[in-house]
PDB file of N, CA and C in Angstrom:
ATOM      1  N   UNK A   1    -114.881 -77.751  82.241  1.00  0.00           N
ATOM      2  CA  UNK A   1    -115.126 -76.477  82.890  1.00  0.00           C
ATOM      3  C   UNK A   1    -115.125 -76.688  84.412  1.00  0.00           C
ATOM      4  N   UNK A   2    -114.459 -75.974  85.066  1.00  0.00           N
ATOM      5  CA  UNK A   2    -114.528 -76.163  86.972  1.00  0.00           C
ATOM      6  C   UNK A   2    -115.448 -74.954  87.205  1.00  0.00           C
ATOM      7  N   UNK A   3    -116.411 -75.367  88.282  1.00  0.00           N
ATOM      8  CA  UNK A   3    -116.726 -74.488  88.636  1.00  0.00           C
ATOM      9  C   UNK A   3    -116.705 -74.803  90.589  1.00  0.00           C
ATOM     10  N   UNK A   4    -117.043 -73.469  90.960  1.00  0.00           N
ATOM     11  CA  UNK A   4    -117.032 -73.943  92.483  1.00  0.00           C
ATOM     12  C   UNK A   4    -118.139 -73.739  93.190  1.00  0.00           C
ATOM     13  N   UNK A   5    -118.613 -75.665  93.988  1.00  0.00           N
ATOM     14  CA  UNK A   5    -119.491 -75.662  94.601  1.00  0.00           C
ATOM     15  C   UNK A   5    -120.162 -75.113  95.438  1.00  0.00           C
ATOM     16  N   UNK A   6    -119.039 -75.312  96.306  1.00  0.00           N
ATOM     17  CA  UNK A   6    -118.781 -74.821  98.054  1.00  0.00           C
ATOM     18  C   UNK A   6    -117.348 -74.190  98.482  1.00  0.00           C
ATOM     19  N   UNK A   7    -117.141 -73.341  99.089  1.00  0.00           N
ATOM     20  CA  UNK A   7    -116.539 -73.203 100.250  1.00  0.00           C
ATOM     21  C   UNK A   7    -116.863 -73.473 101.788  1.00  0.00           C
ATOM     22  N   UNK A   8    -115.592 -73.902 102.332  1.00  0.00           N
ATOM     23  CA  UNK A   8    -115.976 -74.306 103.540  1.00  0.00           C
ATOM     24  C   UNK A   8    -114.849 -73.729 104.693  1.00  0.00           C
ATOM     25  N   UNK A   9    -114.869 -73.488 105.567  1.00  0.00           N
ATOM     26  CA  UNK A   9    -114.546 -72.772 106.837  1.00  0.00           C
ATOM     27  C   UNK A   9    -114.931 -73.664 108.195  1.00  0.00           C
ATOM     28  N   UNK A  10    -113.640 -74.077 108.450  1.00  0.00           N
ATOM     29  CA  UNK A  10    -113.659 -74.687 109.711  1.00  0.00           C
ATOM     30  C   UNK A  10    -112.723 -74.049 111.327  1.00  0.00           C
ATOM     31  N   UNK A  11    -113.331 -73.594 111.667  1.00  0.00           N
ATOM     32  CA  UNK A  11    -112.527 -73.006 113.133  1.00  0.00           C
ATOM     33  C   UNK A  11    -112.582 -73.625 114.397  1.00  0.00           C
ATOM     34  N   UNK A  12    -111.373 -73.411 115.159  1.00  0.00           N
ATOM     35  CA  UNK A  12    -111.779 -74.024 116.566  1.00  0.00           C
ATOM     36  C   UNK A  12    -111.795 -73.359 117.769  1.00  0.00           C
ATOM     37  N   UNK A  13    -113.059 -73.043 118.531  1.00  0.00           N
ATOM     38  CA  UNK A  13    -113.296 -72.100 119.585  1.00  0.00           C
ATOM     39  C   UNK A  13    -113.492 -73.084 120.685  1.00  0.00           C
ATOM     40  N   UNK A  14    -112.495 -72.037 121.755  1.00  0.00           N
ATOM     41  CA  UNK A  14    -112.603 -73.219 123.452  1.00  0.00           C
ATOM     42  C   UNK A  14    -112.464 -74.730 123.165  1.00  0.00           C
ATOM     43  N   UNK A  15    -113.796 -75.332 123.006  1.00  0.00           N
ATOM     44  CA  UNK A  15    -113.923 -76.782 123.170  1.00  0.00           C
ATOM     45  C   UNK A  15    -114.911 -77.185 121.939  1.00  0.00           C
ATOM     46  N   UNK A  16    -114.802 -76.526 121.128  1.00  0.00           N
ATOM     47  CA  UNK A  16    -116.068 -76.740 120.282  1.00  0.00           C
ATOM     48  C   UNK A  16    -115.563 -76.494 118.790  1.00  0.00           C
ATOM     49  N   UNK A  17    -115.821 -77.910 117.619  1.00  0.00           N
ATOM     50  CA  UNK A  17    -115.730 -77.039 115.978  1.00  0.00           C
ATOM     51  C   UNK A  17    -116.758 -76.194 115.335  1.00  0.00           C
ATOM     52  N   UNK A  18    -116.564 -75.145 114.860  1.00  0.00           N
ATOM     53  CA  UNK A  18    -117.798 -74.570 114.286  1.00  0.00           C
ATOM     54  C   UNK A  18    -117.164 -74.665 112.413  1.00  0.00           C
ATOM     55  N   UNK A  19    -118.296 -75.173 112.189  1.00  0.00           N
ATOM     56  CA  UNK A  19    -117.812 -75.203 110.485  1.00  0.00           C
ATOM     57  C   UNK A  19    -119.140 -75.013 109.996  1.00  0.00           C
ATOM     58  N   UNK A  20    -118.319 -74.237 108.428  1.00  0.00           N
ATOM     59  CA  UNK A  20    -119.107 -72.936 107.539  1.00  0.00           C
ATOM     60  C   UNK A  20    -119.266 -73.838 106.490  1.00  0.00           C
ATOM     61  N   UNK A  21    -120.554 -73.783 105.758  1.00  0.00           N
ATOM     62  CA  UNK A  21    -120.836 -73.883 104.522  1.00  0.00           C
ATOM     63  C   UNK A  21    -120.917 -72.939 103.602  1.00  0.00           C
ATOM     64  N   UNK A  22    -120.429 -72.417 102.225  1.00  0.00           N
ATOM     65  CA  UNK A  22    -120.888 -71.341 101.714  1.00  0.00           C
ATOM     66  C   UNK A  22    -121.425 -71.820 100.295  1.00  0.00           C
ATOM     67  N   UNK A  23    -122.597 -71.699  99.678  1.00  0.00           N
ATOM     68  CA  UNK A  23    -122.405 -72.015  98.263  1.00  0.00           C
ATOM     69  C   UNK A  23    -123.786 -71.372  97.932  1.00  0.00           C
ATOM     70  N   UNK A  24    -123.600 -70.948  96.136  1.00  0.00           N
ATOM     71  CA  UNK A  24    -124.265 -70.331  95.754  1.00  0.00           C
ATOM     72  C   UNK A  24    -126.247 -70.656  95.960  1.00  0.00           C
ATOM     73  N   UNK A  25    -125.922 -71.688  96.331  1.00  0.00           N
ATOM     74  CA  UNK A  25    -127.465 -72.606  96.278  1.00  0.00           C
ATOM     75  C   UNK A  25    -128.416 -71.748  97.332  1.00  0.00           C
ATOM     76  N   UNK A  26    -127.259 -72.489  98.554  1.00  0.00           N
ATOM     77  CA  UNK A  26    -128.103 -72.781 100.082  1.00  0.00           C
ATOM     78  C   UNK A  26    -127.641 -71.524 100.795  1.00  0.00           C
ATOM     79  N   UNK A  27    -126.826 -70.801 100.149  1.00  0.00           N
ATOM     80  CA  UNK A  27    -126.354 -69.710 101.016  1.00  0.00           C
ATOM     81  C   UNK A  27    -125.399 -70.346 102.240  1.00  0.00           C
ATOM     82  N   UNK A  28    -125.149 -69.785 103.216  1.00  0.00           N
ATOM     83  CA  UNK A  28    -124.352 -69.971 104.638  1.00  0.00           C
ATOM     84  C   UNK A  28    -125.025 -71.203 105.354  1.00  0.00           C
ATOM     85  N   UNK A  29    -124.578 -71.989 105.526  1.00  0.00           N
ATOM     86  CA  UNK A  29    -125.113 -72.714 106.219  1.00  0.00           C
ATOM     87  C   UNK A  29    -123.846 -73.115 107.846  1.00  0.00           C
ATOM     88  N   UNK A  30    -123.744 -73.625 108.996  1.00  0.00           N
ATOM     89  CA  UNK A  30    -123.175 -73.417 110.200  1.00  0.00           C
ATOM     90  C   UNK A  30    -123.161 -74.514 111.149  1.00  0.00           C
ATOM     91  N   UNK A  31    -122.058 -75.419 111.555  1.00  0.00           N
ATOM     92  CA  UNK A  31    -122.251 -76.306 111.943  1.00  0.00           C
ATOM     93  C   UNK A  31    -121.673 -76.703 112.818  1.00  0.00           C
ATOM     94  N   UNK A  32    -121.737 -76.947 114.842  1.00  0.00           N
ATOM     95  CA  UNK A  32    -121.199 -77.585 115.463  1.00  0.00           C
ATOM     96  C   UNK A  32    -120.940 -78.690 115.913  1.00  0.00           C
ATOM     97  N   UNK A  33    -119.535 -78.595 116.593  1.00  0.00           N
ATOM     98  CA  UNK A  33    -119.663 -80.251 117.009  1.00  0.00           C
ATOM     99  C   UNK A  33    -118.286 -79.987 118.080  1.00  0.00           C
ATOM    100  N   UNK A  34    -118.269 -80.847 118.884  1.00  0.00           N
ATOM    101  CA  UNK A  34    -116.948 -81.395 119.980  1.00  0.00           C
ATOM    102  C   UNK A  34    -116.325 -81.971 119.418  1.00  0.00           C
ATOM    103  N   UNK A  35    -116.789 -82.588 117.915  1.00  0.00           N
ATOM    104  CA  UNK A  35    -115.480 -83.793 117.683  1.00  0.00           C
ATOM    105  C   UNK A  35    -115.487 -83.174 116.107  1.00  0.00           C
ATOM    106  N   UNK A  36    -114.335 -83.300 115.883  1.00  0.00           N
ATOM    107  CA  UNK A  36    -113.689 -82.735 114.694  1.00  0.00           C
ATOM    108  C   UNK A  36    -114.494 -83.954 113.288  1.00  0.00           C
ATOM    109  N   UNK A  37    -114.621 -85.198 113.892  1.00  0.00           N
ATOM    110  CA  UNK A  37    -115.024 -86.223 112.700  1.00  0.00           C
ATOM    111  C   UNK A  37    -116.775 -86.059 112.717  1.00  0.00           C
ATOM    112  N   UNK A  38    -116.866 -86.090 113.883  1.00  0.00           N
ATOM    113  CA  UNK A  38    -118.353 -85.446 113.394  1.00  0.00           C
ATOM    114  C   UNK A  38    -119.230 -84.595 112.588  1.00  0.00           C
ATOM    115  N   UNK A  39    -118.586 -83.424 112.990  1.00  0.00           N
ATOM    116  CA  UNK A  39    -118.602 -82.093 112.084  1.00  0.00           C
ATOM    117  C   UNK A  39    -118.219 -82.153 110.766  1.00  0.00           C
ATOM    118  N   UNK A  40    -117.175 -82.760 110.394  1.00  0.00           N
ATOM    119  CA  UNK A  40    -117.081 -83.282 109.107  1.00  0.00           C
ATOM    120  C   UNK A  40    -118.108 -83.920 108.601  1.00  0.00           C
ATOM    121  N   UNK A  41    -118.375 -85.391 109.216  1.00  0.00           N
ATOM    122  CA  UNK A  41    -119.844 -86.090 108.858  1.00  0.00           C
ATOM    123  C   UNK A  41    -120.903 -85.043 108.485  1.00  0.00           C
ATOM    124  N   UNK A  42    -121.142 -84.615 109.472  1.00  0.00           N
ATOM    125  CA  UNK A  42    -122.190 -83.415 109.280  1.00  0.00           C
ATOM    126  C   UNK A  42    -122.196 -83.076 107.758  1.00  0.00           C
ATOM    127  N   UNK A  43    -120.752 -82.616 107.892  1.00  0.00           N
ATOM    128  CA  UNK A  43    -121.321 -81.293 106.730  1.00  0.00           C
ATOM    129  C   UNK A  43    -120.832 -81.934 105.495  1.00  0.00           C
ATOM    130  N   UNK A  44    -120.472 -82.853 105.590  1.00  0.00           N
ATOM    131  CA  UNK A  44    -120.475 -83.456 104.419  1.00  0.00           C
ATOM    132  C   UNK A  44    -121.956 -84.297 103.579  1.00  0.00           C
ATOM    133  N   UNK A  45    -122.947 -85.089 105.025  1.00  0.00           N
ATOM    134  CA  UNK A  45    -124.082 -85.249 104.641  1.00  0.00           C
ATOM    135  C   UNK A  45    -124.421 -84.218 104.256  1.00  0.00           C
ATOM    136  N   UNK A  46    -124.516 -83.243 104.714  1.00  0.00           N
ATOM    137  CA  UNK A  46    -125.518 -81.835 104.344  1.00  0.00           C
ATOM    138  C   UNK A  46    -125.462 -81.333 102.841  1.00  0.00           C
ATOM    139  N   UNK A  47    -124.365 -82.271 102.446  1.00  0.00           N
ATOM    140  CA  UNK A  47    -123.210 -81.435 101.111  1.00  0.00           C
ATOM    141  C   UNK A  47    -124.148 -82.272  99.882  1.00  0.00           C
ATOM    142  N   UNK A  48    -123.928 -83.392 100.553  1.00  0.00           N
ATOM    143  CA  UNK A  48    -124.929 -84.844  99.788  1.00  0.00           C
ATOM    144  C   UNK A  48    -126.003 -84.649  99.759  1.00  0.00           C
ATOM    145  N   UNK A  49    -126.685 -84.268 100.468  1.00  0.00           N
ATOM    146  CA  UNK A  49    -128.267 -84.317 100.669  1.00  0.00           C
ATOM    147  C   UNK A  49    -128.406 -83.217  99.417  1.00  0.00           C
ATOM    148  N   UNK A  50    -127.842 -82.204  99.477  1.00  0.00           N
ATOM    149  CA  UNK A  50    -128.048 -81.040  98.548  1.00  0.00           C
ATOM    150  C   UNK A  50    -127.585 -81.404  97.138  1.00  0.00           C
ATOM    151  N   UNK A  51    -126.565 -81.879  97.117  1.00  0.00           N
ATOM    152  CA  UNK A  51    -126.301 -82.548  95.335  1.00  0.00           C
ATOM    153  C   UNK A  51    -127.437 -83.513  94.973  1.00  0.00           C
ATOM    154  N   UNK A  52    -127.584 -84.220  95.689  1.00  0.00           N
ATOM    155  CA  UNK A  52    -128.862 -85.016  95.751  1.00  0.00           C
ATOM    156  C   UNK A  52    -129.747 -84.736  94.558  1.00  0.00           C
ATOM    157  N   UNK A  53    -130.585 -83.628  95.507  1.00  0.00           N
ATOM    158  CA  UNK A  53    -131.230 -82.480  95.642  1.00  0.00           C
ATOM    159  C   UNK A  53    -131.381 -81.902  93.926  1.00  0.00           C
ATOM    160  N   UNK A  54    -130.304 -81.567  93.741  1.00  0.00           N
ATOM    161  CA  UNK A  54    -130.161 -80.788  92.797  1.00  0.00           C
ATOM    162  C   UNK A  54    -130.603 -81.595  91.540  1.00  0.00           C
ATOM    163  N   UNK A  55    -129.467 -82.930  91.585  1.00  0.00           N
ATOM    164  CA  UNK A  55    -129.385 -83.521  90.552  1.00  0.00           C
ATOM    165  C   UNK A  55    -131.170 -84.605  90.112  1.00  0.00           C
ATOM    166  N   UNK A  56    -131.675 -84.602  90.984  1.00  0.00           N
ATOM    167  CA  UNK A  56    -132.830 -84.947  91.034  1.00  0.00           C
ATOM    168  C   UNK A  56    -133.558 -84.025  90.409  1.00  0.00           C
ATOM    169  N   UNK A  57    -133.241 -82.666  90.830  1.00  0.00           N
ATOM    170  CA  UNK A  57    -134.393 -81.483  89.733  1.00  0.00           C
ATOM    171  C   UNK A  57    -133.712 -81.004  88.496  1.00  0.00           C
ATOM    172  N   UNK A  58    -132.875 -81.685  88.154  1.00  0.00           N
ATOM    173  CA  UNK A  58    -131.993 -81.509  87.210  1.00  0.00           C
ATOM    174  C   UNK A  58    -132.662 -82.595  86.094  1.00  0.00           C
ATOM    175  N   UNK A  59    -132.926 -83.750  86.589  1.00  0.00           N
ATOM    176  CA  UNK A  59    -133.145 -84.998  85.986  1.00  0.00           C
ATOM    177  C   UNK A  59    -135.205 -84.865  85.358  1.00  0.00           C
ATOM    178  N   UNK A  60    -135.469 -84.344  86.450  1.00  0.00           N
ATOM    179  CA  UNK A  60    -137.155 -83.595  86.403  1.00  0.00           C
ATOM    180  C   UNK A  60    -137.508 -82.897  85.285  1.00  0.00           C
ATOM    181  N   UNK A  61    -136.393 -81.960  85.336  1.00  0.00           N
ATOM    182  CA  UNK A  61    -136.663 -80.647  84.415  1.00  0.00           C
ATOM    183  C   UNK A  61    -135.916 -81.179  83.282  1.00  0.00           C
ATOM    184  N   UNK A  62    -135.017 -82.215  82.276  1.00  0.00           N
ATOM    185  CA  UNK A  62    -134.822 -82.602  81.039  1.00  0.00           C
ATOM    186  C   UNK A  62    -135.372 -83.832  81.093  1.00  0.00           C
ATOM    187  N   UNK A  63    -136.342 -84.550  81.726  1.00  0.00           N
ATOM    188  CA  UNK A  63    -137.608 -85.043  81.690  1.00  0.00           C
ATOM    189  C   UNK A  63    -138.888 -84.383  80.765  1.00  0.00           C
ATOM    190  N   UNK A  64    -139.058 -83.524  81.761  1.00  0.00           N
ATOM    191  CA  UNK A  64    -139.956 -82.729  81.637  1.00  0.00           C
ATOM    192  C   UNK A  64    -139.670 -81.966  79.845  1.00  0.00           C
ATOM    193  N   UNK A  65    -138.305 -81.865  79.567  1.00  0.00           N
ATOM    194  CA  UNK A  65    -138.170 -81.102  78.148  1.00  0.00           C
ATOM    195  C   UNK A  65    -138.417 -82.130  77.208  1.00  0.00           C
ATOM    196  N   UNK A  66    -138.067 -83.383  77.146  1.00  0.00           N
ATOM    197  CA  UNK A  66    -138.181 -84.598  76.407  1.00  0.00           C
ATOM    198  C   UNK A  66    -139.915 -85.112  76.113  1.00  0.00           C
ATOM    199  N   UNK A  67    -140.573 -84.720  77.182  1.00  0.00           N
ATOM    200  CA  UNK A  67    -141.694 -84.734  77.194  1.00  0.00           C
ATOM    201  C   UNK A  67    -142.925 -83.687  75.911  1.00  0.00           C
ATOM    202  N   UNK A  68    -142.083 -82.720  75.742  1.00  0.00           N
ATOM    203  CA  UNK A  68    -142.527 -81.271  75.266  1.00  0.00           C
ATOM    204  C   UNK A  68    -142.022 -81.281  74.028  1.00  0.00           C
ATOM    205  N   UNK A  69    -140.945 -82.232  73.751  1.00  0.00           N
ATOM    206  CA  UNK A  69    -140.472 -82.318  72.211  1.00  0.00           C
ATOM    207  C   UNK A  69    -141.652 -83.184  71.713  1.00  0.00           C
TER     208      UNK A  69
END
């Protein structure tokens, strides 16, 4: 089954990247930078931190059901 995480939106204004996060989780999230590899870094940690995130309360909560059987 695919489903979709994120969308992402990257633009370039004057001298500066601004890049978009969109996903059902975290909502909009918005990110600058001067350097195109940065901004990537960025939002790619940000991307990680949140799967992380997830899969950790994912792991909690069929814990937590195994417990209750």
């Amino acid at each position: 089954m695919e489903e979709v995480l994120y969308n992402i939106e990257i633009h370039k204004k004057a001298d500066n990247f601004l890049g978009k996060i969109y996903s059902d989780v975290d909502g909009i999230k918005e990110f600058n930078n001067k350097k195109i590899d940065a901004l990537l870094r960025d939002m790619i940690f940000d991307m990680q931190l949140a799967l992380d995130e997830f899969s950790n309360r994912t792991a909690e909560f069929a814990e937590g059901i195994e417990e209750i059987k």
